[in-house]
Protein backbone atom coordinates (compact mmCIF):
# COMPACT_ATOMS: atom_id res chain seq x y z
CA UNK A 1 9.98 -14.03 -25.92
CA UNK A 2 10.02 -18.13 -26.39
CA UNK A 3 12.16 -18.84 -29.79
CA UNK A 4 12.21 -22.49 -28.68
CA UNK A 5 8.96 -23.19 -30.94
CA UNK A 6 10.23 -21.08 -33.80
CA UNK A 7 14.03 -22.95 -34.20
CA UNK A 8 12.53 -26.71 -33.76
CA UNK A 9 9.42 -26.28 -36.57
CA UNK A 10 11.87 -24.05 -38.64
CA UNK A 11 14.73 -27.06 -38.52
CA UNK A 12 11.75 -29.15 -39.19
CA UNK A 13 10.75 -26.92 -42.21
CA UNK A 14 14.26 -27.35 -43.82
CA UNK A 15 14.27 -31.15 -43.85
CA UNK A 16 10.46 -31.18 -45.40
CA UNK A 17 10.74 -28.72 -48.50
CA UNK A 18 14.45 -29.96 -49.21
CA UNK A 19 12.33 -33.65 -49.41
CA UNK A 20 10.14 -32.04 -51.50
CA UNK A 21 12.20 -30.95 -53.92
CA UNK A 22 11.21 -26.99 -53.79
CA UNK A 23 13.83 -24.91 -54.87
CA UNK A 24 15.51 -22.59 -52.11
CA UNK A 25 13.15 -25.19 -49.89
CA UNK A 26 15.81 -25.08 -47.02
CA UNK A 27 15.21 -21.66 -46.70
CA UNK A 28 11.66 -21.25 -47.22
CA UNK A 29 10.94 -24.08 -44.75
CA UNK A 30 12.93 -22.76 -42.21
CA UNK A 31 10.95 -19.24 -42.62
CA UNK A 32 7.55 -21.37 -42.59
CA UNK A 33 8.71 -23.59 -39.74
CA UNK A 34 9.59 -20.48 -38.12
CA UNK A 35 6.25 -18.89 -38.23
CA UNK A 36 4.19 -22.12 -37.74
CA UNK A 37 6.19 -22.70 -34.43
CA UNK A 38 5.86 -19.21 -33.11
CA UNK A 39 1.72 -19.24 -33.80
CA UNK A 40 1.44 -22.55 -32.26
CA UNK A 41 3.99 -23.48 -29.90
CA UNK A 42 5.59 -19.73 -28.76
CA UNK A 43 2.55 -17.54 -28.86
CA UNK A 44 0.33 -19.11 -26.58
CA UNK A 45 3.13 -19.19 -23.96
CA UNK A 46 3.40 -15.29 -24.43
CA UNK A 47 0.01 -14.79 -23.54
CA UNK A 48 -0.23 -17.53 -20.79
CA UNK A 49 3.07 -14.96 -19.24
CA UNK A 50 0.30 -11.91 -19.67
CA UNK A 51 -2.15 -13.54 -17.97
CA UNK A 52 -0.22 -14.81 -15.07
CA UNK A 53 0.69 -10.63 -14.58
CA UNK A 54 -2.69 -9.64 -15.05
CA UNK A 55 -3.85 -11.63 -12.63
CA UNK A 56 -1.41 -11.12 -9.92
CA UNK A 57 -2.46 -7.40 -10.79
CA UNK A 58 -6.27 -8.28 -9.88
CA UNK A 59 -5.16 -9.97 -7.11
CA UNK A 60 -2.86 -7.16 -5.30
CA UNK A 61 -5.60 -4.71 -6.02
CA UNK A 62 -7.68 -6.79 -4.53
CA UNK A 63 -5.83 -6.83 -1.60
CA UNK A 64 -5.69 -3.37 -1.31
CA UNK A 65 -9.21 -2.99 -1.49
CA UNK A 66 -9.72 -5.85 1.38
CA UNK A 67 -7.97 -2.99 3.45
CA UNK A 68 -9.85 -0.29 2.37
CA UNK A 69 -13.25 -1.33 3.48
CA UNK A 70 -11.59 -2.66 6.43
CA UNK A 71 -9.80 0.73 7.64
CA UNK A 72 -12.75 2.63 6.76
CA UNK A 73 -15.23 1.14 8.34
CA UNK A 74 -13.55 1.45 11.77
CA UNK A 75 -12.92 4.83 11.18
CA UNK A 76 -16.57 5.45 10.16
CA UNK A 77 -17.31 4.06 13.35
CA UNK A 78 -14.99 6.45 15.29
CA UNK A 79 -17.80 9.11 15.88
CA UNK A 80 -20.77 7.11 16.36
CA UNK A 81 -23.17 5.29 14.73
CA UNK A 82 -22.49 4.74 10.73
CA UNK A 83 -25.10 7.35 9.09
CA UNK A 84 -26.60 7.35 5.62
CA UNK A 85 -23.72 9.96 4.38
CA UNK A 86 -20.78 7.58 5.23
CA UNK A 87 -23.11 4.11 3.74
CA UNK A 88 -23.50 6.45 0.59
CA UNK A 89 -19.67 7.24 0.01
CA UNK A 90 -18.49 3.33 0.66
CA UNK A 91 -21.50 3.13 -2.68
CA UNK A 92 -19.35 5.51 -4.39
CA UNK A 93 -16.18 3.86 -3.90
CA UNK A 94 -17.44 1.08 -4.59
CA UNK A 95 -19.35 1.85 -8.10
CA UNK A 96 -17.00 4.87 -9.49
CA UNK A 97 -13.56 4.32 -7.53
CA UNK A 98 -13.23 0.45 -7.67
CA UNK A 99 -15.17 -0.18 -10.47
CA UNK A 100 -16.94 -2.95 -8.54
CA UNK A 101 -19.25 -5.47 -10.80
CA UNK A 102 -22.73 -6.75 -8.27
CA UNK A 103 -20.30 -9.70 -6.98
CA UNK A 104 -17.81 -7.40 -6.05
CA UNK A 105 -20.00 -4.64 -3.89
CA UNK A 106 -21.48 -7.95 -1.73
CA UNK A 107 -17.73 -8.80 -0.58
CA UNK A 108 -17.18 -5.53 -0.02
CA UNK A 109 -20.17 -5.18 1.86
CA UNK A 110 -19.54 -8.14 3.79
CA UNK A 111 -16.28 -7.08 4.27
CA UNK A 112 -17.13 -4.08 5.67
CA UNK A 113 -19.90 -5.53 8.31
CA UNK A 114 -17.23 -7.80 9.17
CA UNK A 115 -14.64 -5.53 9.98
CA UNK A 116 -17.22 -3.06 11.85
CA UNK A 117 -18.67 -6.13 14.28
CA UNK A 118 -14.97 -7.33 15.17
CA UNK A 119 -13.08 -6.94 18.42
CA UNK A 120 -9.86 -5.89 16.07
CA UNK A 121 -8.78 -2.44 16.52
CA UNK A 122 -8.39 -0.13 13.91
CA UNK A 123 -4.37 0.02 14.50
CA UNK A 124 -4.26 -3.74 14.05
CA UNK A 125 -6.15 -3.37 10.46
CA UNK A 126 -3.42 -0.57 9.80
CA UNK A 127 -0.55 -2.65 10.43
CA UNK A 128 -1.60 -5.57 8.40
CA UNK A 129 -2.21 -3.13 5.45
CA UNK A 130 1.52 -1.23 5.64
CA UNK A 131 3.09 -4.74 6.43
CA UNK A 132 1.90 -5.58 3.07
CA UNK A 133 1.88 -2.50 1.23
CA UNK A 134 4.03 -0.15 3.40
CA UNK A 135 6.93 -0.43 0.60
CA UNK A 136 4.41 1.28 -1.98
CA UNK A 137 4.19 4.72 -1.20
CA UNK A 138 1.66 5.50 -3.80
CA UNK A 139 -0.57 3.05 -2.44
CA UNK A 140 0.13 3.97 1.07
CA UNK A 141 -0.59 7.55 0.36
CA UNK A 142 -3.64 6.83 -1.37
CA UNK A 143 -5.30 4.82 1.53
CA UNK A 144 -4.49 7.80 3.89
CA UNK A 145 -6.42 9.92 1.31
CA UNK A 146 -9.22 7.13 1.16
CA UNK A 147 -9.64 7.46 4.70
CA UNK A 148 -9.91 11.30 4.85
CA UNK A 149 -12.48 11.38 2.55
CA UNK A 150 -14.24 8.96 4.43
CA UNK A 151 -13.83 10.96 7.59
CA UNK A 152 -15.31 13.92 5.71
CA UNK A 153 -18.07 12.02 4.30
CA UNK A 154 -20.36 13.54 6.80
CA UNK A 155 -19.20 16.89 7.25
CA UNK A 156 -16.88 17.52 9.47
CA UNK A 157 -13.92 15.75 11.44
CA UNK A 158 -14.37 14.26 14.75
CA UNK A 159 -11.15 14.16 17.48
CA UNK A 160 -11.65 10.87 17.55
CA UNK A 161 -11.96 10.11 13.44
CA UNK A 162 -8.45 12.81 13.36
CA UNK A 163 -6.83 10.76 16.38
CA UNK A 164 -7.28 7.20 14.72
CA UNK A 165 -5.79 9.08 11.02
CA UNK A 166 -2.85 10.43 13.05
CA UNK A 167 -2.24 7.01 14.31
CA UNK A 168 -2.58 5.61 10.91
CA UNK A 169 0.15 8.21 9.66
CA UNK A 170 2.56 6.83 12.12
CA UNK A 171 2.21 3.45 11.09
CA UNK A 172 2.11 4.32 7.77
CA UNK A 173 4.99 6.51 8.59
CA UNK A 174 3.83 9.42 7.17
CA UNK A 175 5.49 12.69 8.41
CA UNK A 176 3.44 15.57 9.80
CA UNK A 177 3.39 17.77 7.09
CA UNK A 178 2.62 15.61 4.20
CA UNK A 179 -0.52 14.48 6.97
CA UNK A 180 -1.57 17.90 6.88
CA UNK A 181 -1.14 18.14 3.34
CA UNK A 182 -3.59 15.08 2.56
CA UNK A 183 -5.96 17.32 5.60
CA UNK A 184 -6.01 19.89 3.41
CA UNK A 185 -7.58 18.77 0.58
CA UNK A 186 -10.84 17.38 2.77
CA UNK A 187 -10.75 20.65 4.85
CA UNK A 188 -9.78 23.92 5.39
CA UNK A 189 -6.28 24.48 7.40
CA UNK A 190 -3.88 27.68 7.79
CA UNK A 191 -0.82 27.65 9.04
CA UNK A 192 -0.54 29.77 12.02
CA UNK A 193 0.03 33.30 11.17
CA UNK A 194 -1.44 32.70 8.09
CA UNK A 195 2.01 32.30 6.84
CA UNK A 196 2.18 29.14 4.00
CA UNK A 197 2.80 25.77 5.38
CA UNK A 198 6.36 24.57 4.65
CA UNK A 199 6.94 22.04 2.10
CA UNK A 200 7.28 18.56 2.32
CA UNK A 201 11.17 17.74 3.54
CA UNK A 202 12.31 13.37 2.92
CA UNK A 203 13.11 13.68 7.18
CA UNK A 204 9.67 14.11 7.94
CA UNK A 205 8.75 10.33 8.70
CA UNK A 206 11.39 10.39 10.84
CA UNK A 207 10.41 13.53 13.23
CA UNK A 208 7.21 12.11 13.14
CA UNK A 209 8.36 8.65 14.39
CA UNK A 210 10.28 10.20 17.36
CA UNK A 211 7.81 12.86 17.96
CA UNK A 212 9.84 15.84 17.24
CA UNK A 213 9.40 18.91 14.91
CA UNK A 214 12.17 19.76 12.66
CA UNK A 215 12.72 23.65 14.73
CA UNK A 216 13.76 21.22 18.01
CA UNK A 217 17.58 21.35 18.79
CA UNK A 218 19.57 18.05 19.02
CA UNK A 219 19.43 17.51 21.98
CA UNK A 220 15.52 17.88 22.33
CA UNK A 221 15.44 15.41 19.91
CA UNK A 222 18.15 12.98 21.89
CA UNK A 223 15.88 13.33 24.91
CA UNK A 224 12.51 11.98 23.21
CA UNK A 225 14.59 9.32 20.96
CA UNK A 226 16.20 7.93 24.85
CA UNK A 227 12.43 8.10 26.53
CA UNK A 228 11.30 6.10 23.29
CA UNK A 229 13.92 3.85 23.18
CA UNK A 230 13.50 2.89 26.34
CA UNK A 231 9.71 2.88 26.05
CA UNK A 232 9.77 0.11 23.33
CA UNK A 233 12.99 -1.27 24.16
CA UNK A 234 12.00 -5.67 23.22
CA UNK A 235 13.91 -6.63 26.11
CA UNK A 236 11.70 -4.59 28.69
CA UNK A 237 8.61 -5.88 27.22
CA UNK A 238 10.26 -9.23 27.35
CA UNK A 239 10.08 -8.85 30.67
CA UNK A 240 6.73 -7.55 31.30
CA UNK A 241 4.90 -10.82 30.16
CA UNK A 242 4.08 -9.63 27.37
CA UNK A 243 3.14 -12.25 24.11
CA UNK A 244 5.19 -12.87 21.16
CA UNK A 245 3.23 -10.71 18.97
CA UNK A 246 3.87 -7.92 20.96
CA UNK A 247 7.43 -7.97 21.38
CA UNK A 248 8.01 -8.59 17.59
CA UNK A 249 5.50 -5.42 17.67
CA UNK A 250 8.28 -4.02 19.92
CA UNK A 251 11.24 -4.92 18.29
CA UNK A 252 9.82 -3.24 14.47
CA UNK A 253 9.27 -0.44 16.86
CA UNK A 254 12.66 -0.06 18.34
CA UNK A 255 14.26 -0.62 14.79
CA UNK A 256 12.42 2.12 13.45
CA UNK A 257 13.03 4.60 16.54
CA UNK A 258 16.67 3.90 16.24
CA UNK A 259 16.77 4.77 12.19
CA UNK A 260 14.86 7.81 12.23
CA UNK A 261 17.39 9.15 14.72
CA UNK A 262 20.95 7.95 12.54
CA UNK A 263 18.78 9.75 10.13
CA UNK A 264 18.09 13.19 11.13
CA UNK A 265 21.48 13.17 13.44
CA UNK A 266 23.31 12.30 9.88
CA UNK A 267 21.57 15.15 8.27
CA UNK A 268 22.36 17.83 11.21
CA UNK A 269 26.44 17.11 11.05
């Protein structure tokens, strides 16, 4: 809270009623000054603060809702043809999920045209959304969940539509089982058997990232971390010809393959 505005008019205050001749009128005017410089001088700096938060708050969700439309318009392309069921969810987002006022549901809309017409892929769309949001877990979770229930917006789920989400949960790195987990609540599953899925374990991320299950031995694991490693290894695409994008691409990649393996081989000693 300012008190800047409250000890200047309050100081003030002292020097006026003693002037005056009011009795106790250094210590009323201090208590007047006080309040006069906190409603004119202190308060409006208060809310001018609230503002500024608000409005960074419109602004990230509007960022997240740039990637939305983006991300799911690709994947509603995955299978064909958009169809009336998938331009009739994208309504519903936009009216009773986001809220969206008329201004609002245009952007989207253009958004969304614009992201369906481009020559980006959808991975590229995925990257830029976790490179901005990929330390929120809440709202990365929540835009894999978007982008199920777009992908059951018409029905069913198309190897294509679960390929691109299973390539969105590895960027998002998102472990298997909290993938299926998200599944689940779009469409039926069963674990095989029919014996209950097992829950959610922190080292998931980083079996999916190497491409192992958690029932592997060590040194299954050791063998796909090496054939990764040496996969996305920055020097070797250095030396491909590859552009700078793509090597910084490579070297996130290598950093991450190397950590989930300290990981899980720090958690099996």
């Amino acid at each position: 809270m300012e008190i800047k505005g409250k000890i200047l008019c309050g100081i003030a205050g002292i020097f006026l009623f003693d002037l005056l001749g009011i009795p106790f009128g250094g210590l009323i005017g201090f208590f007047v000054g006080s309040w006069l410089g906190h409603y004119f001088f202190d308060q409006p700096k208060e809310n001018t603060t609230s503002d500024t938060e608000f409005k960074a708050y419109q602004r990230r969700q509007g960022e997240f809702i740039f990637h939305v439309f983006r991300l799911c318009a690709k994947l509603a392309k995955a299978d064909g043809p958009i169809n009336e069921r998938e331009v009739s969810h994208m309504e519903r987002l936009m009216r009773h999920q986001f809220r969206m006022n008329e201004r609002g549901r245009l952007q989207a809309v253009k958004i969304w045209k614009n992201a369906k017409e481009s020559n980006d892929t959808f991975e590229q769309y995925a990257r830029a959304f976790f490179e901005g949001f990929g330390r929120d877990r809440h709202h990365v979770l929540n835009m894999l969940d978007l982008l199920f229930a777009t992908a059951a917006a018409d029905g069913g789920l198309h190897p294509r539509e679960e390929e691109m989400l299973l390539r969105a949960a590895g960027i998002f790195q998102v472990g298997r089982l909290q993938y299926e987990r998200v599944k689940s609540r779009f469409y039926q599953t069963r674990a095989s058997g029919g014996m209950q899925q097992p829950r959610w374990d922190p080292l998931d991320p980083h079996y999916a990232i190497l491409g192992a299950e958690m029932t592997d031995s060590l040194d299954t694991i050791k063998k796909k971390y090496r054939a990764l490693a040496m996969t996305w290894h920055p020097d070797k695409m250095a030396s491909k010809g590859v552009s700078t994008d793509a090597i910084r691409h490579a070297k996130e990649k290598f950093q991450q393959i190397n950590e989930a393996y300290e990981k899980i081989t720090e958690a099996r000693k």
